[in-house]
N, C-alpha and C. Protein backbone atom coordinates (compact mmCIF):
# COMPACT_ATOMS: atom_id res chain seq x y z
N UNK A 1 40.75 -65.30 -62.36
CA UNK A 1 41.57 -64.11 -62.39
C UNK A 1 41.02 -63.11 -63.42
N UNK A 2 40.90 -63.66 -64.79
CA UNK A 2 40.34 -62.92 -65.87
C UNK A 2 38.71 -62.09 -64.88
N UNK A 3 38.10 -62.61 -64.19
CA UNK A 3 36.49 -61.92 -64.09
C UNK A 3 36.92 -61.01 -62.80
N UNK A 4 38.24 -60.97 -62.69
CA UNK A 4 37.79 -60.14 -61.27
C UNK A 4 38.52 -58.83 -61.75
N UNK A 5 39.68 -59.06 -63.13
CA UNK A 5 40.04 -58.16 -63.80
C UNK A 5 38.67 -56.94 -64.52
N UNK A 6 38.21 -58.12 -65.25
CA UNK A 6 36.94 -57.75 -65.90
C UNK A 6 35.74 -56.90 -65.05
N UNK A 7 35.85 -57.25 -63.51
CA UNK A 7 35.06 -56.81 -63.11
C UNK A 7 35.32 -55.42 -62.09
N UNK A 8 36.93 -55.19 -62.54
CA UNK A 8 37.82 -53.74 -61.89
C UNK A 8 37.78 -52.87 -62.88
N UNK A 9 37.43 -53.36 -63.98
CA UNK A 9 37.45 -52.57 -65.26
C UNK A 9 36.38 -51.13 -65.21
N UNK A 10 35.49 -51.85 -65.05
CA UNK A 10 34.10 -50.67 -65.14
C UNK A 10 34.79 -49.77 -64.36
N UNK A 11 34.69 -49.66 -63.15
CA UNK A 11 35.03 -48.90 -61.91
C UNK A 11 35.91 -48.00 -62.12
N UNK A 12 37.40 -48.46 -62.42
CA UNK A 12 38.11 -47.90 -62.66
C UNK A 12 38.00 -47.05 -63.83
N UNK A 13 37.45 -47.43 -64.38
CA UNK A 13 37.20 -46.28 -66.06
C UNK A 13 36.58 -45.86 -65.69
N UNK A 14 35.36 -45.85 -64.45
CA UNK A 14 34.59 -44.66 -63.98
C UNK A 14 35.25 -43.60 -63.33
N UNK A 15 35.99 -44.17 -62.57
CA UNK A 15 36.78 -43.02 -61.38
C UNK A 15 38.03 -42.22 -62.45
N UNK A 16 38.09 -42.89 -63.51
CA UNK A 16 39.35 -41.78 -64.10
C UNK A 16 38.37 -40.70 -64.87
N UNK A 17 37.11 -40.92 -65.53
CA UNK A 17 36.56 -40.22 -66.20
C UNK A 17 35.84 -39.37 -65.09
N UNK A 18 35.99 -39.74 -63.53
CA UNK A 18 35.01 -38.50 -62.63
C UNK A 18 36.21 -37.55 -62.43
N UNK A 19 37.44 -38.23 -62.99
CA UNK A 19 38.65 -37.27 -62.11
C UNK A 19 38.80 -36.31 -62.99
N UNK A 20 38.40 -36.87 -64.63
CA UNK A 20 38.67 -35.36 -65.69
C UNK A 20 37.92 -34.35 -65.64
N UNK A 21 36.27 -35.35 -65.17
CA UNK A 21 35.13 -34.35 -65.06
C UNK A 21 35.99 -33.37 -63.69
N UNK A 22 36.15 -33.73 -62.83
CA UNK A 22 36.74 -33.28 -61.57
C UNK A 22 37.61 -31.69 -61.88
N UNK A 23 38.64 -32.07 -63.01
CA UNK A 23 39.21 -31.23 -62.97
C UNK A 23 39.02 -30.17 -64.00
N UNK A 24 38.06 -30.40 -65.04
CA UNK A 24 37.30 -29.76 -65.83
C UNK A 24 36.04 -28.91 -64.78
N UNK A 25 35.72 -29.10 -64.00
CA UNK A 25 35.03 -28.38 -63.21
C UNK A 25 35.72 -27.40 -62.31
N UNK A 26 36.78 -28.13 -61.81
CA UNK A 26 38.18 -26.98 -61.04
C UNK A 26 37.91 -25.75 -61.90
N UNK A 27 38.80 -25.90 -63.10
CA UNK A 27 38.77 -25.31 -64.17
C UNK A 27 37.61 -23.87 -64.49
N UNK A 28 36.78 -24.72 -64.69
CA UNK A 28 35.22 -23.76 -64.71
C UNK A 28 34.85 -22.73 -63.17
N UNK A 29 35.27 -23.31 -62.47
CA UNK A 29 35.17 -22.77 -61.21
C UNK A 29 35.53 -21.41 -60.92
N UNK A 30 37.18 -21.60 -61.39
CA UNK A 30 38.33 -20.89 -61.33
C UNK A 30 38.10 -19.50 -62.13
N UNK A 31 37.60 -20.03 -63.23
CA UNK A 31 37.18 -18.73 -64.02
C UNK A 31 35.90 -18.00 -63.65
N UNK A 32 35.04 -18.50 -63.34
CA UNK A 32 33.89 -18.04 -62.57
C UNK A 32 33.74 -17.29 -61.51
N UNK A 33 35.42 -17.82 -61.15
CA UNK A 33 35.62 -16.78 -59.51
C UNK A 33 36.35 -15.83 -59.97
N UNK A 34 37.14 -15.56 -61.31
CA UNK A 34 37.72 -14.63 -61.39
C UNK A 34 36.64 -13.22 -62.38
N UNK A 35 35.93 -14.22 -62.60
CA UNK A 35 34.76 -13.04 -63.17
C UNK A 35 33.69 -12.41 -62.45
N UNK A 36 33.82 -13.26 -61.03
CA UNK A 36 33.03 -12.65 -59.84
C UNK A 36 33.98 -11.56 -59.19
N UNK A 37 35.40 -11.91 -59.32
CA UNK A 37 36.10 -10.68 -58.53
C UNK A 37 36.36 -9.75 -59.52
N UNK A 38 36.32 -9.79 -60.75
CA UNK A 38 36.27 -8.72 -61.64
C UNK A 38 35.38 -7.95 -61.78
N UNK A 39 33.81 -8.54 -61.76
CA UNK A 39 32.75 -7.92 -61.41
C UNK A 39 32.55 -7.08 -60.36
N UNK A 40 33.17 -7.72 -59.22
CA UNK A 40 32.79 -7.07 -58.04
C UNK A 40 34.24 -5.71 -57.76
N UNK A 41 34.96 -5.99 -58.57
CA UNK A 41 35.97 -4.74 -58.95
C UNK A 41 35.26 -3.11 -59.94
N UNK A 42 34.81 -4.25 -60.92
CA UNK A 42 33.53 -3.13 -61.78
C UNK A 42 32.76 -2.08 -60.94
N UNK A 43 31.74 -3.04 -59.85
CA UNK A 43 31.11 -2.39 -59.22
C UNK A 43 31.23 -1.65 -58.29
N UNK A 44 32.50 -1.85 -57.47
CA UNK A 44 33.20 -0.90 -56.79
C UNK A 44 33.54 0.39 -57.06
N UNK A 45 34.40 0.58 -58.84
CA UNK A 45 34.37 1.24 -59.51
C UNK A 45 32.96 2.36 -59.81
N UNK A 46 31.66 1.65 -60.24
CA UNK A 46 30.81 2.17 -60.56
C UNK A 46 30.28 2.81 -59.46
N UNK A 47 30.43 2.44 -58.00
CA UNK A 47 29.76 3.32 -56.69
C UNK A 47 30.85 4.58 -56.44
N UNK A 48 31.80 4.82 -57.16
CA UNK A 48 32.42 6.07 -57.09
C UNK A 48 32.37 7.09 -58.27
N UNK A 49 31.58 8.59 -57.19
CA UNK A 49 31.21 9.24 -58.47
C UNK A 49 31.70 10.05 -59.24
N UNK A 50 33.25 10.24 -58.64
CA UNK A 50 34.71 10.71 -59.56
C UNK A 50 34.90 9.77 -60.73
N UNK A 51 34.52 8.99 -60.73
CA UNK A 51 35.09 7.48 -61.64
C UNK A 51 33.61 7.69 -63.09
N UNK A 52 32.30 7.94 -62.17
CA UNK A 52 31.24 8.27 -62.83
C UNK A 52 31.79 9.34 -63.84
N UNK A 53 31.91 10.13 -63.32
CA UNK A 53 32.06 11.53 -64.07
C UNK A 53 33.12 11.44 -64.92
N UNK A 54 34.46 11.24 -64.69
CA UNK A 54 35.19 10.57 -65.90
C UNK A 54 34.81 9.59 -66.99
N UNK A 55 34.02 8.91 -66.74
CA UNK A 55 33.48 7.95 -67.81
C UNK A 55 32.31 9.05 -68.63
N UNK A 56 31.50 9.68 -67.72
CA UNK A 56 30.41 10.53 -68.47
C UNK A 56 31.47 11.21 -69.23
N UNK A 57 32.46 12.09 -68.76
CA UNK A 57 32.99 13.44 -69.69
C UNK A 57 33.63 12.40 -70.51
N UNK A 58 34.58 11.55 -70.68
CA UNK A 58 35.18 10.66 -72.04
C UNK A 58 34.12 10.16 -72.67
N UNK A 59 33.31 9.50 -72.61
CA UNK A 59 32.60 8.60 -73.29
C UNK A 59 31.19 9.75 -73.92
N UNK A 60 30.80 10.27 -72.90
CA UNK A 60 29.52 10.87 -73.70
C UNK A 60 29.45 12.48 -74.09
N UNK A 61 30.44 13.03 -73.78
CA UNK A 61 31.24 14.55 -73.65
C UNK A 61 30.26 15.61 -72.60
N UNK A 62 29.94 15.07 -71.54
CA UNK A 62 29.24 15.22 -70.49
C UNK A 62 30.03 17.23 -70.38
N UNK A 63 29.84 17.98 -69.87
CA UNK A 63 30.55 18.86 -69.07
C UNK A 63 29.64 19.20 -67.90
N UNK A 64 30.46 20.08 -67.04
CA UNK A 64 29.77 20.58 -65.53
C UNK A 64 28.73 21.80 -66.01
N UNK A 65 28.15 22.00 -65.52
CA UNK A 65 27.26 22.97 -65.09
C UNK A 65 28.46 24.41 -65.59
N UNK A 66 27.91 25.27 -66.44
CA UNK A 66 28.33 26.67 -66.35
C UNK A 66 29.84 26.31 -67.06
N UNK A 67 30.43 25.05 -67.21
CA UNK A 67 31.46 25.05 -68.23
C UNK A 67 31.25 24.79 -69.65
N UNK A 68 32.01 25.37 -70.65
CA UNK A 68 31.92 25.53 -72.05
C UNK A 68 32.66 24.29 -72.38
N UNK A 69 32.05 23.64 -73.30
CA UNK A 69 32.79 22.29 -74.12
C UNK A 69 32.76 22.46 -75.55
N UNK A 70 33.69 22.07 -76.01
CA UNK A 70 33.73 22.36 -77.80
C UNK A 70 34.47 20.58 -77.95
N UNK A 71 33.82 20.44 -78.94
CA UNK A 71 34.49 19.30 -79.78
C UNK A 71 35.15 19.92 -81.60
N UNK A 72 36.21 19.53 -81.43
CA UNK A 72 37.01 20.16 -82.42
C UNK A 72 36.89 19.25 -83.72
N UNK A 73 36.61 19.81 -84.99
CA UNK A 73 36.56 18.66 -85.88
C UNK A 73 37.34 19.61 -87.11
N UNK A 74 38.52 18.75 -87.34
CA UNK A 74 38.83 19.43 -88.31
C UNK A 74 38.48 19.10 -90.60
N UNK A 75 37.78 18.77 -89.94
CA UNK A 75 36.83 18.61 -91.26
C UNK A 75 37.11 17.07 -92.16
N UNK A 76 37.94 16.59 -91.73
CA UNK A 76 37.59 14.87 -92.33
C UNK A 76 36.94 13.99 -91.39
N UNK A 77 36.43 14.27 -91.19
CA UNK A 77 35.46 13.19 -90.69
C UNK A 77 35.41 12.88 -89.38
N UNK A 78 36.61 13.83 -88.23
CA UNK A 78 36.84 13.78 -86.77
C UNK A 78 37.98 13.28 -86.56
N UNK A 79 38.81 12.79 -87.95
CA UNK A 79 40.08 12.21 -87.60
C UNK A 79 40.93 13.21 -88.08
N UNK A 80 41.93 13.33 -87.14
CA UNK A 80 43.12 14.34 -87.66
C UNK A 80 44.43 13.26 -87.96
N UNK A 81 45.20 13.95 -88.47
CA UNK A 81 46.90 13.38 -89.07
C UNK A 81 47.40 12.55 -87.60
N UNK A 82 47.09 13.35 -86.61
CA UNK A 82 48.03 13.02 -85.03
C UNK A 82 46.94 11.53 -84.97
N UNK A 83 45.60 11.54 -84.76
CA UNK A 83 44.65 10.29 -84.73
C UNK A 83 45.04 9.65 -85.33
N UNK A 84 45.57 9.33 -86.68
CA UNK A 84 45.63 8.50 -87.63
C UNK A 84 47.04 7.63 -87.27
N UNK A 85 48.14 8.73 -86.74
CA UNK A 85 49.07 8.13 -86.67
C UNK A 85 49.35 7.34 -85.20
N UNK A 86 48.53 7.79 -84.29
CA UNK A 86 48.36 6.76 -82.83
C UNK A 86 48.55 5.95 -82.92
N UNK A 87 47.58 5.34 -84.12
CA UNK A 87 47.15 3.58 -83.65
C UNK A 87 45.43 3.75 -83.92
N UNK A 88 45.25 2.50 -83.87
CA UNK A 88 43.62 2.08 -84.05
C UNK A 88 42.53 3.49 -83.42
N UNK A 89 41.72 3.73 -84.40
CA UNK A 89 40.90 4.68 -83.96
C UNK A 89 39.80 4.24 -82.85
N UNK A 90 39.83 5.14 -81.70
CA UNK A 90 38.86 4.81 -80.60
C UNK A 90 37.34 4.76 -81.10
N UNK A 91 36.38 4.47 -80.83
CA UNK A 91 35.23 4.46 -81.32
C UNK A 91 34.23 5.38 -80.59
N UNK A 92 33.28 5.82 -81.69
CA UNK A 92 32.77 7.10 -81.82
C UNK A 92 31.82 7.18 -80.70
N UNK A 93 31.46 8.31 -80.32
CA UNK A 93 30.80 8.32 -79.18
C UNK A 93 29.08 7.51 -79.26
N UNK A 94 28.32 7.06 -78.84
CA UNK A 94 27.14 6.21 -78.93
C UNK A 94 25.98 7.04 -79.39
N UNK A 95 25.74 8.63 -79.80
CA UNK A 95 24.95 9.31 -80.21
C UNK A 95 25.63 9.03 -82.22
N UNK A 96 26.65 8.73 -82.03
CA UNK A 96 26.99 9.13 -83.82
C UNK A 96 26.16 7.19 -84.03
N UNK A 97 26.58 6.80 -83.42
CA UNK A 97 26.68 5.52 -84.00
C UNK A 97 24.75 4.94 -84.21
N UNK A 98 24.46 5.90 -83.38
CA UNK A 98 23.04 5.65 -82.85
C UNK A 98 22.50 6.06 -84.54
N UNK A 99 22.75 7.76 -84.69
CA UNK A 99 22.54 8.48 -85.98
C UNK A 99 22.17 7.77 -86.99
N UNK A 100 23.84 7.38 -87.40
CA UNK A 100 24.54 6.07 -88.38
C UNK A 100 22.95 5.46 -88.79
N UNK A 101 22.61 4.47 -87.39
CA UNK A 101 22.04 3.22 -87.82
C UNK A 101 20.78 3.75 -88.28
N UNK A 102 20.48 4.93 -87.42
CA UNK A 102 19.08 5.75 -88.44
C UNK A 102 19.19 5.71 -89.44
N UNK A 103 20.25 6.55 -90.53
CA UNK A 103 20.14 6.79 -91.37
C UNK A 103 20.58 5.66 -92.09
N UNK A 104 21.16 4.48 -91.91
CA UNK A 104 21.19 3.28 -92.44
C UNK A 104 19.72 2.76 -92.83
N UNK A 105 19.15 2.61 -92.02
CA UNK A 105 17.31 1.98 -91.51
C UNK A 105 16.69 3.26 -92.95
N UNK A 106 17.05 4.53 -93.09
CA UNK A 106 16.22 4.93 -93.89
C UNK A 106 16.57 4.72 -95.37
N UNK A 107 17.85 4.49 -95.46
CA UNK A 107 18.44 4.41 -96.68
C UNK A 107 17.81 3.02 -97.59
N UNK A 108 17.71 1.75 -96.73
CA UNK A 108 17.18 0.50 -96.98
C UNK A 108 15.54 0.18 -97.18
N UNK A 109 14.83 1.40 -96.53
CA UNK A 109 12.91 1.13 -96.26
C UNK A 109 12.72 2.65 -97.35
């Protein structure tokens, strides 16, 4: 009786440890598919060129052809009283930050 116990043992401690692997892979799956449909939400996004152009004019201060753009700075540093009191400051457009690291790089060499 004892060897046939002994010999259900292995097996069974195999099949419970394929069932965690099992569901640890569910798991992995699941998220993988939700970052494929998020992706493929992204890119949907990115083939429309209303969606383009809103991201250009927010993010890089893009304007149209023959329109005038001003960026307003009222002299501290781009943050006004109304910015401050929002909430967390948005981050600076990718030409300042670019600047920044220049003049970081020259400050150090």
């Amino acid at each position: 009786m004892c060897a046939i116990a002994l010999s259900l043992a292995y097996p069974v401690r195999e099949y419970v440890a394929q069932r965690s692997q099992i569901a640890q892979l569910q798991k992995r799956e699941a998220a993988a598919r939700r970052d494929v449909r998020e992706l493929a939400e992204k890119k949907a996004r990115l083939g429309d060129p209303e969606y383009i152009k809103r991201e250009a004019r927010s993010r890089l201060h893009f304007c149209d052809p023959g329109e005038q753009c001003y960026v307003v700075l009222d002299g501290q540093g781009g943050t006004s009283e109304q910015e401050r009191e929002a909430g967390p400051a948005r981050t600076p457009p990718w030409y300042e930050t670019l600047w920044k690291s220049v003049e970081a790089a020259d400050r150090q060499g």
